[in-house]
Protein backbone atom coordinates (compact mmCIF):
# COMPACT_ATOMS: atom_id res chain seq x y z
CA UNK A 1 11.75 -14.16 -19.95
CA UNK A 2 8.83 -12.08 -19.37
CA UNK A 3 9.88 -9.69 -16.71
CA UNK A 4 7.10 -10.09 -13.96
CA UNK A 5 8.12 -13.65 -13.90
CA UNK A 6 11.72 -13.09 -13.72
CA UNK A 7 11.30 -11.00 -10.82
CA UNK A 8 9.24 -13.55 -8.63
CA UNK A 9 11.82 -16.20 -9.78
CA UNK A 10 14.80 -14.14 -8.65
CA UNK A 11 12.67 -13.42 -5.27
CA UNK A 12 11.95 -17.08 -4.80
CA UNK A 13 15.55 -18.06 -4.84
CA UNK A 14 17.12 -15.02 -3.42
CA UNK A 15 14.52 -13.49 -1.36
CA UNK A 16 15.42 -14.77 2.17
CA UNK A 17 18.85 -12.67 1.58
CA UNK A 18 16.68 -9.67 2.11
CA UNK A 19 16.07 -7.69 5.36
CA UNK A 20 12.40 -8.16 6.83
CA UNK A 21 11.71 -4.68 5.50
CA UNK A 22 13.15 -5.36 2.18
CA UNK A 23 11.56 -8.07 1.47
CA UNK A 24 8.10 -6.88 2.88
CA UNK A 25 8.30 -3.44 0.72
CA UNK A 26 9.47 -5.79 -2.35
CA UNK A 27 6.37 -8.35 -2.28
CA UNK A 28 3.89 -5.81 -1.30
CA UNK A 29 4.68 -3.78 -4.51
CA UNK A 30 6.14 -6.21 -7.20
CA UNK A 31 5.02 -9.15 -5.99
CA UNK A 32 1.28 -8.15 -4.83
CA UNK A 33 1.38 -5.08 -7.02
CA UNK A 34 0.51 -2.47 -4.54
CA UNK A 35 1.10 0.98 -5.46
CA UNK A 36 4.00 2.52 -4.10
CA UNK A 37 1.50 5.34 -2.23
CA UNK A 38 -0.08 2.47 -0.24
CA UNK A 39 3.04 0.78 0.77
CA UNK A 40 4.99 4.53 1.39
CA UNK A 41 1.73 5.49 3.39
CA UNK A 42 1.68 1.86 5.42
CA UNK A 43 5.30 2.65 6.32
CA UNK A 44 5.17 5.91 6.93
CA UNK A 45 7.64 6.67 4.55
CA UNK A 46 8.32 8.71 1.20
CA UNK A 47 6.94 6.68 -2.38
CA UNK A 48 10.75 8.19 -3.51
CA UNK A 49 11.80 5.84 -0.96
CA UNK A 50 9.52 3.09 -1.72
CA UNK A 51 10.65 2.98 -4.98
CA UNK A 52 13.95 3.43 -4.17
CA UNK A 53 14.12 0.25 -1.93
CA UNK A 54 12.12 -1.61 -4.75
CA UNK A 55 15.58 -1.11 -7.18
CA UNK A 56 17.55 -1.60 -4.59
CA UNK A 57 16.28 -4.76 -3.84
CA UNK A 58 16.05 -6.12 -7.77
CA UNK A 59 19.54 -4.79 -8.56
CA UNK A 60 21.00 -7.09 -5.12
CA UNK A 61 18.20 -9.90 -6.29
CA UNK A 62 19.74 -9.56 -10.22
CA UNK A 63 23.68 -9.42 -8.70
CA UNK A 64 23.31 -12.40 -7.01
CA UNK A 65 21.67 -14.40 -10.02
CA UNK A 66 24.59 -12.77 -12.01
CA UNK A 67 27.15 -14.67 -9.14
CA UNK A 68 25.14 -17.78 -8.94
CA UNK A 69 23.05 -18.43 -11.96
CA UNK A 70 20.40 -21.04 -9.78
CA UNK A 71 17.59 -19.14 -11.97
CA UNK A 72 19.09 -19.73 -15.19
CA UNK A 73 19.29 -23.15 -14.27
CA UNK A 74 16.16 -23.72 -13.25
CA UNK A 75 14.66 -22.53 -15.90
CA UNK A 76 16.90 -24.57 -18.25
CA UNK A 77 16.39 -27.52 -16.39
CA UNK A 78 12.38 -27.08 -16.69
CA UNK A 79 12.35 -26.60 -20.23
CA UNK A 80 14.77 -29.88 -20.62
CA UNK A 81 12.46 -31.90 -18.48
CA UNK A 82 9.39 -30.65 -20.29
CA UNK A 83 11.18 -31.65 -23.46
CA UNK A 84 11.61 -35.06 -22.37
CA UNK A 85 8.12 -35.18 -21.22
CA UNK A 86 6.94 -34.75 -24.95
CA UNK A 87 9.14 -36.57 -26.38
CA UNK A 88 7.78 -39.41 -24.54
CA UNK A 89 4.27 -38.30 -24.88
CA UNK A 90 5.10 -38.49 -28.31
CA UNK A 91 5.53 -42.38 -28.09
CA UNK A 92 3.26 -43.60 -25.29
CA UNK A 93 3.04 -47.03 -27.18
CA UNK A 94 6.48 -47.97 -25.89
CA UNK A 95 6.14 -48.94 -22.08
CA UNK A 96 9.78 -47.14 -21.17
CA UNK A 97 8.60 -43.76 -22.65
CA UNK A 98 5.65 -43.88 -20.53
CA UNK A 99 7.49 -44.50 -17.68
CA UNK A 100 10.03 -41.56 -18.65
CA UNK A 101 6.98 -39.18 -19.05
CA UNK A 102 5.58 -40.34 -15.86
CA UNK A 103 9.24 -39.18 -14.01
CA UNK A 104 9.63 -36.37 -16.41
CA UNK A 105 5.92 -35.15 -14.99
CA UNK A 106 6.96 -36.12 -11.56
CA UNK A 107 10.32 -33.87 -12.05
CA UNK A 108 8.16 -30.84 -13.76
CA UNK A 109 5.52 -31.21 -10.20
CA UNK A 110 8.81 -30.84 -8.55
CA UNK A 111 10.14 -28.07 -9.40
């Protein structure tokens, strides 16, 4: 999984178990890719310790997904739905497979 993308996943499911500081140094550099001299200088704090909160904060975000796998789920769940989805795209003809791809889209919107 490309990495940017991993790291906004993990923050989506596990961000709210951040501190308001954590998670505010963590979006404004990974998330909104600010360099870590704007975001040390905003805070009035060293870039050492900007960037040491930023690995802090994906090493907690990548130990809970280790605990609790909801992103590796996800993601497995998205591409099994999207599967579906063509499958049944495949064979539009037959009235049940279009309304399988309709719930298979409405599933996909979902998530």
């Amino acid at each position: 999984m490309e990495e940017i993308l991993r790291q906004a996943l993990l923050y989506d499911f596990y961000g709210e178990l951040l501190t308001e500081r954590q998670k505010r140094v963590y979006e404004d550099v990974v998330l909104n890719d600010y360099s870590l001299s704007e975001v040390a200088e905003e805070l009035g704090i060293s870039r050492q310790g900007v960037h040491d909160m930023v690995r802090r904060c994906g090493r907690t975000l990548a130990g809970y997904e280790e605990k609790l796998h909801l992103v590796e789920k996800f993601v497995k769940i998205r591409n099994q739905v999207g599967e579906i989805r063509r499958i049944a795209s495949e064979n539009e003809s037959d009235p049940e497979m279009e309304k399988i791809g309709r719930l298979a889209a409405g599933i996909l919107e979902e998530l």
